[in-house]
Each structure stands twice: as structure tokens, then as C-alpha cells.
Protein backbone atom coordinates (compact mmCIF):
# COMPACT_ATOMS: atom_id res chain seq x y z
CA UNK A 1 82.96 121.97 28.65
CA UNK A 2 86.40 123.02 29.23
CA UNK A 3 89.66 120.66 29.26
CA UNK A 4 90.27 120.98 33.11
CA UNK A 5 86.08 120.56 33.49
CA UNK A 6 86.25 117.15 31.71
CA UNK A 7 89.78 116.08 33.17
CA UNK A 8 88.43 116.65 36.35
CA UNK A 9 85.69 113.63 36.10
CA UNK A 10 88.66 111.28 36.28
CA UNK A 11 89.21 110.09 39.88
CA UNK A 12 92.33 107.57 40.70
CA UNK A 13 91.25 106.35 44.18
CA UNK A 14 93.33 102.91 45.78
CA UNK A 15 89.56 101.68 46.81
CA UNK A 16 88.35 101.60 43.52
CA UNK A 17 89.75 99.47 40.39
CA UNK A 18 92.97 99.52 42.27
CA UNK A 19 93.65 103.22 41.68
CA UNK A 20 93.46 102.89 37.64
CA UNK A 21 91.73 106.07 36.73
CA UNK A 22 87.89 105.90 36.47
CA UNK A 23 85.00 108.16 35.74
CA UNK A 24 83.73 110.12 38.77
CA UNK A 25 84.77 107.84 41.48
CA UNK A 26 82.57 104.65 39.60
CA UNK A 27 83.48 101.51 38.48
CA UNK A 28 83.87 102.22 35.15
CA UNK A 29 87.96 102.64 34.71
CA UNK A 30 88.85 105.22 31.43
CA UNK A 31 90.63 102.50 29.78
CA UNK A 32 87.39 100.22 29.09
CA UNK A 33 86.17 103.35 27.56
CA UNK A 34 88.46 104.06 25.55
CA UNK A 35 88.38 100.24 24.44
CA UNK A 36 85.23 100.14 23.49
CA UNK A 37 85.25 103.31 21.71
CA UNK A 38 88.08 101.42 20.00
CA UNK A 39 86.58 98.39 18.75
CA UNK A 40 84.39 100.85 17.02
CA UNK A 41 81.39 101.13 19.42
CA UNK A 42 79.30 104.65 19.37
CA UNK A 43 79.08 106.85 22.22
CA UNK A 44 75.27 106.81 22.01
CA UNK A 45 76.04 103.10 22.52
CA UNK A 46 78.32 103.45 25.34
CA UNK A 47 76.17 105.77 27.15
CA UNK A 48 72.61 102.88 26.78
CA UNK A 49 74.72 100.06 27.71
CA UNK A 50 75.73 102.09 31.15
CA UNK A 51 73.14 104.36 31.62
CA UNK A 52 75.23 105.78 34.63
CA UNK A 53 77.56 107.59 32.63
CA UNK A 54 77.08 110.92 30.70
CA UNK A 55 78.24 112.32 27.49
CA UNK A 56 80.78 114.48 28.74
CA UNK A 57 82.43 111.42 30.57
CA UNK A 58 83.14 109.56 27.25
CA UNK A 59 84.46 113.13 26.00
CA UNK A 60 86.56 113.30 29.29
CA UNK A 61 88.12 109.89 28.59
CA UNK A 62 89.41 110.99 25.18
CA UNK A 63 90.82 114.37 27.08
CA UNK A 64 92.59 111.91 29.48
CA UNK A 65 94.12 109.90 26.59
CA UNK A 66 95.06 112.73 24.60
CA UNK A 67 96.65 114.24 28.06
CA UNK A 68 98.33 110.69 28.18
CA UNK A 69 99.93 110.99 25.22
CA UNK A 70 101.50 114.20 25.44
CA UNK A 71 105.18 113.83 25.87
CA UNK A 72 108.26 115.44 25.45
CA UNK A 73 110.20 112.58 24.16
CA UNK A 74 110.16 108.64 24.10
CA UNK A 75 113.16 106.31 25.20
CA UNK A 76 113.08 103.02 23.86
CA UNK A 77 114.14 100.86 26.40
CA UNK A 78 116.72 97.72 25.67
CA UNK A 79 115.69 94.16 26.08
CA UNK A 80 116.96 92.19 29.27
């Protein structure tokens, strides 16, 4: 599946997990994902322990992240 294919199973809507970005409009937000991917769970265990999600969502969370990630330069900010 392509980049924009997989990026396009994350949905930010204000109605659901207060617009954090989720997989296909479901309760499931991208950061718990990527969490439990993470602390080292499998995919294949992911994807029993919510049989409502599909392999190419945990793939599409990683494409998110990476996406994420992708800046041009970082600022560091001064303390208060």
C-alpha cells in the first residue's frame, strides 16, 4: 500500500478522542499504537487484542510517525 493509501486511514475528527488522530474514524488514537508497539508488543498482537483493526492500520501509524518527525529544523525553546 502506498504512503498517501496508509496516511489516509488517519482521521482527526473534534467528536472523537478530542481530535487526536485515530485510525479510520475509531476509537483507537495512533499514539496508543504506537505505544504499544513501543513497549515491545507484536503487531500480530496488536491486531488479536483489537480485532477491529487491520494490518495496514498499524503500518499506517508508523507512516504517521515517521511523517511526524520530518522536519526542517528544531528550536529549542528557553525555560520560563
Amino acid at each position: 500500500m502506498a504512503m498517501q493509501e496508509l496516511l489516509s486511514r488517519i482521521t482527526r475528527n473534534s467528536d472523537v478522542c478530542f481530535g487526536k488522530p485515530v485510525i479510520r474514524n475509531m476509537r483507537y488514537p495512533v499514539e496508543m499504537i504506537l505505544e504499544l508497539l513501543s513497549g515491545e508488543m507484536s503487531a500480530e498482537n496488536i491486531l488479536t487484542d483489537y480485532p477491529d483493526l487491520e494490518a495496514d492500520d498499524i503500518k499506517a501509524c508508523m507512516a504517521y510517525a515517521s511523517e511526524m518527525v520530518k522536519v526542517k529544523s528544531i528550536h529549542k525553546i528557553p525555560a520560563a
